[in-house]
C-alpha atoms as a PDB file:
ATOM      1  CA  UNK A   1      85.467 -66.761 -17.911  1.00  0.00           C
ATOM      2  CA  UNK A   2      87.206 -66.435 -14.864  1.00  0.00           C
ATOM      3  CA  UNK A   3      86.846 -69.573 -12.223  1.00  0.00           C
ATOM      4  CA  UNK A   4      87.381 -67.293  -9.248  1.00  0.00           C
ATOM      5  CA  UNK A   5      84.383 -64.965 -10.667  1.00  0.00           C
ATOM      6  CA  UNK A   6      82.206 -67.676 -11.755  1.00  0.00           C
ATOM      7  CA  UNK A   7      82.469 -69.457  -8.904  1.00  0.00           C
ATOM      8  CA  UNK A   8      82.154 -66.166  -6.711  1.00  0.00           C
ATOM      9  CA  UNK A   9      78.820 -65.249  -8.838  1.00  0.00           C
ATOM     10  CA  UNK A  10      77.028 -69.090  -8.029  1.00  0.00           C
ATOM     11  CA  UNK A  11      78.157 -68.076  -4.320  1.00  0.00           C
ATOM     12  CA  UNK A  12      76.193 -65.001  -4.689  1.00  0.00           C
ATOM     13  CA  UNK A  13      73.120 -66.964  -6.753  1.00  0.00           C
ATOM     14  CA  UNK A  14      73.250 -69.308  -3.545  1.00  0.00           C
ATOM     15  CA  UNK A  15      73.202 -67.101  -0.666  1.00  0.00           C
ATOM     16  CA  UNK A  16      70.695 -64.212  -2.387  1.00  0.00           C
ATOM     17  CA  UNK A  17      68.332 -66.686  -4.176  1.00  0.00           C
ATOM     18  CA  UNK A  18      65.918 -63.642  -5.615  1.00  0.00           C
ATOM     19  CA  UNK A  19      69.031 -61.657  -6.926  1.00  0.00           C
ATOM     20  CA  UNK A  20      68.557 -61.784 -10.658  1.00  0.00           C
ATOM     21  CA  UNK A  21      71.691 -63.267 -12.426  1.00  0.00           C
ATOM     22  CA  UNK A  22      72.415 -59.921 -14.155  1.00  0.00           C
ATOM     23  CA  UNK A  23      72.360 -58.483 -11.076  1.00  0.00           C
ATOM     24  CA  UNK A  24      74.817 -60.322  -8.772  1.00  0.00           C
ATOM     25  CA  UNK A  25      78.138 -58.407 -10.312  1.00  0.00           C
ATOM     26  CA  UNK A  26      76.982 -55.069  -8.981  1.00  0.00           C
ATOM     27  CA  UNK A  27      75.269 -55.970  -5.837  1.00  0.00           C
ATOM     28  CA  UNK A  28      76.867 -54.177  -2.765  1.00  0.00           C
ATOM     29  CA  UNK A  29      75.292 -54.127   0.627  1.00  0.00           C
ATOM     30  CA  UNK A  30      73.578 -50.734   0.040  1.00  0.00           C
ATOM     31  CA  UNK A  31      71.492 -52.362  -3.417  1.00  0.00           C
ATOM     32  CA  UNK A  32      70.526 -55.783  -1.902  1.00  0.00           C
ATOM     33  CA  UNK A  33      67.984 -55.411   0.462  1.00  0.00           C
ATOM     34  CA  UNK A  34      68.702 -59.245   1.450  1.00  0.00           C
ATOM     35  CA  UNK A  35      71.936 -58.615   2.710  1.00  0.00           C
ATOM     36  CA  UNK A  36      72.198 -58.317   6.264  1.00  0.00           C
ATOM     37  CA  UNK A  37      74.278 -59.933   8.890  1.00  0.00           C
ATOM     38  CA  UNK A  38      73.125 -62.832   8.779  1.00  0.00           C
ATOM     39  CA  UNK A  39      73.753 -62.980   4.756  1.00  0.00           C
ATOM     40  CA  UNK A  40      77.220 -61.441   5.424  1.00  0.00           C
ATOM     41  CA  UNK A  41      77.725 -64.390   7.925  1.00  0.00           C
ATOM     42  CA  UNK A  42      76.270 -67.075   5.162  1.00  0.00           C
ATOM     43  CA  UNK A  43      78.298 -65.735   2.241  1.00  0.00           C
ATOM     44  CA  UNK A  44      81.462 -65.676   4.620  1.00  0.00           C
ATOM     45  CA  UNK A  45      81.376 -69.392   5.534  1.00  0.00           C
ATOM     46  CA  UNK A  46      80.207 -70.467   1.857  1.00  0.00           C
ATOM     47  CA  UNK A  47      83.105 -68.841   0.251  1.00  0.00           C
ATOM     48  CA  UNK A  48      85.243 -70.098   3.004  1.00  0.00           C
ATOM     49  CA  UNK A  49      84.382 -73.391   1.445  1.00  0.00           C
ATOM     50  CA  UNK A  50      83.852 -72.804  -1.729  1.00  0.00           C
ATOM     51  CA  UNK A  51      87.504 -71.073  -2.063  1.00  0.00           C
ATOM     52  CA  UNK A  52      89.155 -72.982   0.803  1.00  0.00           C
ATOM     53  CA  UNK A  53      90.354 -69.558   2.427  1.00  0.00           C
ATOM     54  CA  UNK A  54      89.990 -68.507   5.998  1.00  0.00           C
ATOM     55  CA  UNK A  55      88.384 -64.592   6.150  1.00  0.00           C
ATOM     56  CA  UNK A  56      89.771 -62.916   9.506  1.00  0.00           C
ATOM     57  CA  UNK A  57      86.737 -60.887  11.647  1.00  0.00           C
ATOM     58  CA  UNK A  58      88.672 -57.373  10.758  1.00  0.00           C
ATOM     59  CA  UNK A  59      88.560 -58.419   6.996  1.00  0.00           C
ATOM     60  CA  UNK A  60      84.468 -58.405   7.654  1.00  0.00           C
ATOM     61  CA  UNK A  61      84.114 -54.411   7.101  1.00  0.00           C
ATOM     62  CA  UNK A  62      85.227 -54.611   4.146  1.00  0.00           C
ATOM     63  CA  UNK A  63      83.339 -57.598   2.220  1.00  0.00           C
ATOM     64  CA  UNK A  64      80.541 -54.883   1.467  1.00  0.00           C
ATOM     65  CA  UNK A  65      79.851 -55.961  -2.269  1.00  0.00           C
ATOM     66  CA  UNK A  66      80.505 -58.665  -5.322  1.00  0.00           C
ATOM     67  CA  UNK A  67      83.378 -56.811  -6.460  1.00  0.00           C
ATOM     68  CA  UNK A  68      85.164 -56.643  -3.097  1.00  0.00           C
ATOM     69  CA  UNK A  69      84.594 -60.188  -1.809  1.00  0.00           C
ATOM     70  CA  UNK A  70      86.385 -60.571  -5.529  1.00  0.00           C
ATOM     71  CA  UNK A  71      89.149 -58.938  -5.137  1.00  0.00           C
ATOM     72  CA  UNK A  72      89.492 -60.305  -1.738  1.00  0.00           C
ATOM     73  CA  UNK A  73      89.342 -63.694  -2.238  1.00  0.00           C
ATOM     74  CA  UNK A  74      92.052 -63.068  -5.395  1.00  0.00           C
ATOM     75  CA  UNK A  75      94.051 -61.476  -3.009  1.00  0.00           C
ATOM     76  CA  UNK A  76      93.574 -64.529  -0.543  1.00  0.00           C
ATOM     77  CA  UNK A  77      94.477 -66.901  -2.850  1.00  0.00           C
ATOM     78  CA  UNK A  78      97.498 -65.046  -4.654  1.00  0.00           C
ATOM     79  CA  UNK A  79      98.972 -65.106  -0.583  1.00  0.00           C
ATOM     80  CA  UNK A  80      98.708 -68.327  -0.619  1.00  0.00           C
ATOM     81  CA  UNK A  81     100.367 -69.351  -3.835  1.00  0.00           C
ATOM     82  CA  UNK A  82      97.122 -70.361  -5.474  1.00  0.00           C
ATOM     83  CA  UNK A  83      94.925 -69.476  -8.046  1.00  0.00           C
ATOM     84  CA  UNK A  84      93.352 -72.954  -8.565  1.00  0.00           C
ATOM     85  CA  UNK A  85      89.437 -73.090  -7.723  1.00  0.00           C
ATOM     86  CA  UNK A  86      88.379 -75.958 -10.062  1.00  0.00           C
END
């Protein structure tokens, strides 16, 4: 499996502790009732971490779901030269 997905997913498990595991690839901010600001704030600083990759406040608007906090971070860490996330 993908590190940057797995990793992304136990983000997800972290942050949205009642999300069911089968759940936390298609969870946007319109199907998660959990996910407010202060989530979006949470997930932002624990992928941060998690990823080593620094998320810029424009960049916010769009980190609505799993799949585009994926692509994201990809994208974040292809600029960067990197694609390591052991």
């Amino acid at each position: 499996m993908d590190p940057v997905y797995s990793k992304l997913t136990r983000c997800f498990a972290a942050v949205f502790p009642d999300l069911p595991a089968t759940a936390i690839s298609s969870a946007s901010l319109e199907s998660v009732p959990d996910w407010d600001s202060l989530a979006t704030t949470n997930s932002v600083s624990l992928i941060a971490e998690e990823f080593q990759v620094q998320t810029e406040p424009e960049d916010l608007a769009r980190l609505v779901s799993f799949n585009s906090i994926l692509e994201y971070v990809n994208e974040r860490l292809a600029s960067r030269g990197s694609s390591d996330v052991s």
